[in-house]
N, C-alpha and C. Protein backbone atom coordinates (compact mmCIF):
# COMPACT_ATOMS: atom_id res chain seq x y z
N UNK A 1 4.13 -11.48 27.76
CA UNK A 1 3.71 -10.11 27.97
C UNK A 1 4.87 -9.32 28.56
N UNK A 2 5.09 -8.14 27.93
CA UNK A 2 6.32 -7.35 28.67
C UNK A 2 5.65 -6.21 30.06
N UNK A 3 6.46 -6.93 30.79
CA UNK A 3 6.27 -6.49 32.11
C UNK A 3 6.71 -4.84 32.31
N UNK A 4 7.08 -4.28 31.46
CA UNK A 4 7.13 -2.80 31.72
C UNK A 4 6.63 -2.23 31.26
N UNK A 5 5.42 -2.42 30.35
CA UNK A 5 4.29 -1.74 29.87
C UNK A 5 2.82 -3.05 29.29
N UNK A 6 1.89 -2.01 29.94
CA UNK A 6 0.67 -3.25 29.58
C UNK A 6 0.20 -2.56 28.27
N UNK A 7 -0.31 -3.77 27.23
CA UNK A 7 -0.50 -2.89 25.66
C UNK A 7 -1.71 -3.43 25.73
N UNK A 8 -2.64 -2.47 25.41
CA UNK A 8 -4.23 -2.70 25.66
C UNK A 8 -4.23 -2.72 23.63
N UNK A 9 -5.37 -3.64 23.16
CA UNK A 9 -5.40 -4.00 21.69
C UNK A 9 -6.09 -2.54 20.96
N UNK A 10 -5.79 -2.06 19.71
CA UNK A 10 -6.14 -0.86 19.36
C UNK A 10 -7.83 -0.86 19.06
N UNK A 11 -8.58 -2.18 19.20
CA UNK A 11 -9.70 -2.34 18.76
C UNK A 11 -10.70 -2.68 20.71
N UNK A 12 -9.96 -2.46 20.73
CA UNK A 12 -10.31 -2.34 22.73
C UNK A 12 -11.11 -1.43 22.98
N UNK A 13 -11.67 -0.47 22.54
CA UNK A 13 -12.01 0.77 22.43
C UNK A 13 -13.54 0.67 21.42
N UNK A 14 -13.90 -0.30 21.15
CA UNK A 14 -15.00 -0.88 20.21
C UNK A 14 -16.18 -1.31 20.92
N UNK A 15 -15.91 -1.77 22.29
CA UNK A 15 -16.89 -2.43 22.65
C UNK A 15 -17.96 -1.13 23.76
N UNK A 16 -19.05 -1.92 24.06
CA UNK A 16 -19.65 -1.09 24.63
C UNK A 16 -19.54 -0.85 26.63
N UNK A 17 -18.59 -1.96 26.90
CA UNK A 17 -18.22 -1.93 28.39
C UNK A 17 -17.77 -0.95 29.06
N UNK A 18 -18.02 -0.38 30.79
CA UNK A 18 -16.99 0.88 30.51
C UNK A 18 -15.31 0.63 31.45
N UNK A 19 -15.54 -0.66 32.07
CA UNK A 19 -14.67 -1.35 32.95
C UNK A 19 -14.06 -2.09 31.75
N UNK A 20 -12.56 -2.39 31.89
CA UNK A 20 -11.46 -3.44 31.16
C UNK A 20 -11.25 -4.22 32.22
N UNK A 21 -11.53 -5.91 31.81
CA UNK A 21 -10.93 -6.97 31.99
C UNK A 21 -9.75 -7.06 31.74
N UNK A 22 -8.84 -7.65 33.11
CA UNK A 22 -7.32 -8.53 32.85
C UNK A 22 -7.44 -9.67 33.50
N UNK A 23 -6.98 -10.52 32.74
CA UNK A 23 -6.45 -12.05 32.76
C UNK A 23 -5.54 -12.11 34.16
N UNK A 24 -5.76 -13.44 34.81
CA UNK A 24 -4.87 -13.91 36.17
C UNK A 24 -3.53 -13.53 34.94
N UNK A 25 -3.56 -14.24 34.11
CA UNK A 25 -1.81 -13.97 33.88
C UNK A 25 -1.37 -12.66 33.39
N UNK A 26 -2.00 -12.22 33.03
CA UNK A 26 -2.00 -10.07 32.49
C UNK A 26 -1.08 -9.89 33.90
N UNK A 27 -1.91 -9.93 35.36
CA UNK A 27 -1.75 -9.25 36.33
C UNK A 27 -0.43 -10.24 36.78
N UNK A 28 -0.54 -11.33 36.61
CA UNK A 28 0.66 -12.09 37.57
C UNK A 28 1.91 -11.81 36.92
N UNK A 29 1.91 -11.50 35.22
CA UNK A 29 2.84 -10.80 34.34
C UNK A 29 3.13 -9.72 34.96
N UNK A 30 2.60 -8.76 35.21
CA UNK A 30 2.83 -7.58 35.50
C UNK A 30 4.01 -7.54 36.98
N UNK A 31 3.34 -8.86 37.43
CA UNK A 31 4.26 -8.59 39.02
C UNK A 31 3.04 -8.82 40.25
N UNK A 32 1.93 -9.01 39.92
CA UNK A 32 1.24 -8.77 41.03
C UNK A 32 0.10 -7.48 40.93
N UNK A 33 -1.30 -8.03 41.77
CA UNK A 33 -1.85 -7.39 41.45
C UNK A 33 -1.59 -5.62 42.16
N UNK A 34 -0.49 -5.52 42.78
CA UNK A 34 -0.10 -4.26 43.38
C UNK A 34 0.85 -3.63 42.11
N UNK A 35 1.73 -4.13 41.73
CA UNK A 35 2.33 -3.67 40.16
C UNK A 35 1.66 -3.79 39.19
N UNK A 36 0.88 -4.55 38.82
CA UNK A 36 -0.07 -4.01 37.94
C UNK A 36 -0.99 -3.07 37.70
N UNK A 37 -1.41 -2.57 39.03
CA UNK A 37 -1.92 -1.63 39.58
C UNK A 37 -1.36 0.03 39.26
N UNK A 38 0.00 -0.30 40.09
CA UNK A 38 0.96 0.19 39.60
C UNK A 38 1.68 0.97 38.02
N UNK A 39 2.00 -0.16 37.35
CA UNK A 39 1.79 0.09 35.73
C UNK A 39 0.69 0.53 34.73
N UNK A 40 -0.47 0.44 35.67
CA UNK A 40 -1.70 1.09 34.89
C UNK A 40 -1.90 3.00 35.51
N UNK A 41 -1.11 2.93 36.16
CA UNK A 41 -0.87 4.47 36.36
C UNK A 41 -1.57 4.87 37.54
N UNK A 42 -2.49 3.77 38.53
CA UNK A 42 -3.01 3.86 39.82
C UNK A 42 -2.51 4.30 40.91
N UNK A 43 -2.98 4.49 42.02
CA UNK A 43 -2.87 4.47 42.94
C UNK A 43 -3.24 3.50 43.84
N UNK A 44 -2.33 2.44 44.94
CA UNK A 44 -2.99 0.89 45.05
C UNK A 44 -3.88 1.20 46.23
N UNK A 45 -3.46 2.29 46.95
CA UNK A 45 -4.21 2.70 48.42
C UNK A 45 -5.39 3.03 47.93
N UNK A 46 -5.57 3.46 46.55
CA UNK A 46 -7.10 4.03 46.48
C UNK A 46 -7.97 2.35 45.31
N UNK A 47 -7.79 1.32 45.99
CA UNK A 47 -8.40 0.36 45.55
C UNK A 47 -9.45 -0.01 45.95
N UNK A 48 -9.85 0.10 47.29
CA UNK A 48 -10.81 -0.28 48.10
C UNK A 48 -11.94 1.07 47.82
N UNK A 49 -11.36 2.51 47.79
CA UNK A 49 -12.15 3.48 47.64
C UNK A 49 -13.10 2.84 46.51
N UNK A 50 -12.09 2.72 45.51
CA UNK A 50 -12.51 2.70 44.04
C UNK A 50 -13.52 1.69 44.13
N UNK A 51 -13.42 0.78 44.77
CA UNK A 51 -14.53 -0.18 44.83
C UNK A 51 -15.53 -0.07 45.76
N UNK A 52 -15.77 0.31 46.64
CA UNK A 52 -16.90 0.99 47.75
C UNK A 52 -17.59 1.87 46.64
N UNK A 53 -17.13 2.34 45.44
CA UNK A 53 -18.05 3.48 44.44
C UNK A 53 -18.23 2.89 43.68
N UNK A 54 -18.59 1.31 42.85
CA UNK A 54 -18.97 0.73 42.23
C UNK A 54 -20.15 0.32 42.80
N UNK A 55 -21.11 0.42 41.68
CA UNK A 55 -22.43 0.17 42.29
C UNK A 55 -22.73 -0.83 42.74
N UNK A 56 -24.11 -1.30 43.29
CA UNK A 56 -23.97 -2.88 44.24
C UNK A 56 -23.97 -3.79 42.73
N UNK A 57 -24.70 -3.16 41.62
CA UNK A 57 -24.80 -4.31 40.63
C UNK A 57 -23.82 -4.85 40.06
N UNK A 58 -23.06 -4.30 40.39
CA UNK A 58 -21.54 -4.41 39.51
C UNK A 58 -21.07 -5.83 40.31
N UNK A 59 -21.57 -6.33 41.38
CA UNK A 59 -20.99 -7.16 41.96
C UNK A 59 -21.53 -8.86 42.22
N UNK A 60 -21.12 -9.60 42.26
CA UNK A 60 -21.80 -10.94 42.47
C UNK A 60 -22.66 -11.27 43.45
N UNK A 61 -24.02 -11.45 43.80
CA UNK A 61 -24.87 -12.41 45.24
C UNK A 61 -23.98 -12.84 45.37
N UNK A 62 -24.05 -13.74 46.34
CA UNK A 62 -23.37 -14.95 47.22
C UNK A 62 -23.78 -15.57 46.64
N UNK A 63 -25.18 -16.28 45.88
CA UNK A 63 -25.47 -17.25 45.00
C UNK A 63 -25.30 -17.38 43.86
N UNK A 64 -25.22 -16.22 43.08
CA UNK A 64 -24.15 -16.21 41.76
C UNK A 64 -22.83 -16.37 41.64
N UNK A 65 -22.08 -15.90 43.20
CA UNK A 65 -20.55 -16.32 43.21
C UNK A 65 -20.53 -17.89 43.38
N UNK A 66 -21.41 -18.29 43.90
CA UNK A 66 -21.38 -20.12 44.22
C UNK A 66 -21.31 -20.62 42.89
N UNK A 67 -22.47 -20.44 42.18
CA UNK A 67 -22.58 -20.63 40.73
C UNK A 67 -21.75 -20.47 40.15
N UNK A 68 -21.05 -19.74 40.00
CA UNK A 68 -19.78 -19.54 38.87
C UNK A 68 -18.60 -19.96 39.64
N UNK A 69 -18.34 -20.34 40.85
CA UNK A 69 -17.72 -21.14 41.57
C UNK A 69 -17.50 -22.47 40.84
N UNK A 70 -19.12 -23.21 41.07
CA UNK A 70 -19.38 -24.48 40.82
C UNK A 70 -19.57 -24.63 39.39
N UNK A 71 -19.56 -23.74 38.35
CA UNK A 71 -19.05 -23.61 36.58
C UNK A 71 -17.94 -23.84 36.50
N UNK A 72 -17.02 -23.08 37.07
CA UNK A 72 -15.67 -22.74 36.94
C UNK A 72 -14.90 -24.50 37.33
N UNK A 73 -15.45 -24.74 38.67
CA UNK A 73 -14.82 -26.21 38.58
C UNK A 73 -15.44 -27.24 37.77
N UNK A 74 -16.68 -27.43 37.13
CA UNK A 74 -17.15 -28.45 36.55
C UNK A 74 -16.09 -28.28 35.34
N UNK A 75 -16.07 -26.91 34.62
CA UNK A 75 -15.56 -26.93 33.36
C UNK A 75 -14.05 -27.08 33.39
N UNK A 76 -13.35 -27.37 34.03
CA UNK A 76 -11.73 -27.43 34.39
C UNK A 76 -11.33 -28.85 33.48
């Protein structure tokens, strides 16, 4: 992946989500999740804002994060 521009796929734009997924290696490509941040045209100080305004559903229980915890290592 070239680290001085992130290329989102032209068919990215198809689905019905309104948040984009990146890959641990998208962001670790980029430099970190503060340069990646960065290269997507952000602001990194306004990360925490940005997320305090995501609704609660948007986010994992504590028992669904266990769960996909305990997925994530079975399937390794």
């Amino acid at each position: 992946m070239d680290k001085q521009k992130i290329k989102i796929p032209e068919d990215e734009g198809q689905n019905n989500f309104k948040y984009k997924s990146y890959s641990v290696d998208e962001i670790m490509a980029a430099g970190g999740p503060i340069a990646f941040y960065d290269k997507l045209g952000k602001n990194p100080q306004n990360i925490l804002t940005r997320l305090k305004a995501l609704p609660k559903d948007a986010f994992f229980t504590e028992e669904e994060a266990m769960q996909a915890l305990k997925t994530l290592r079975e399937t390794k």
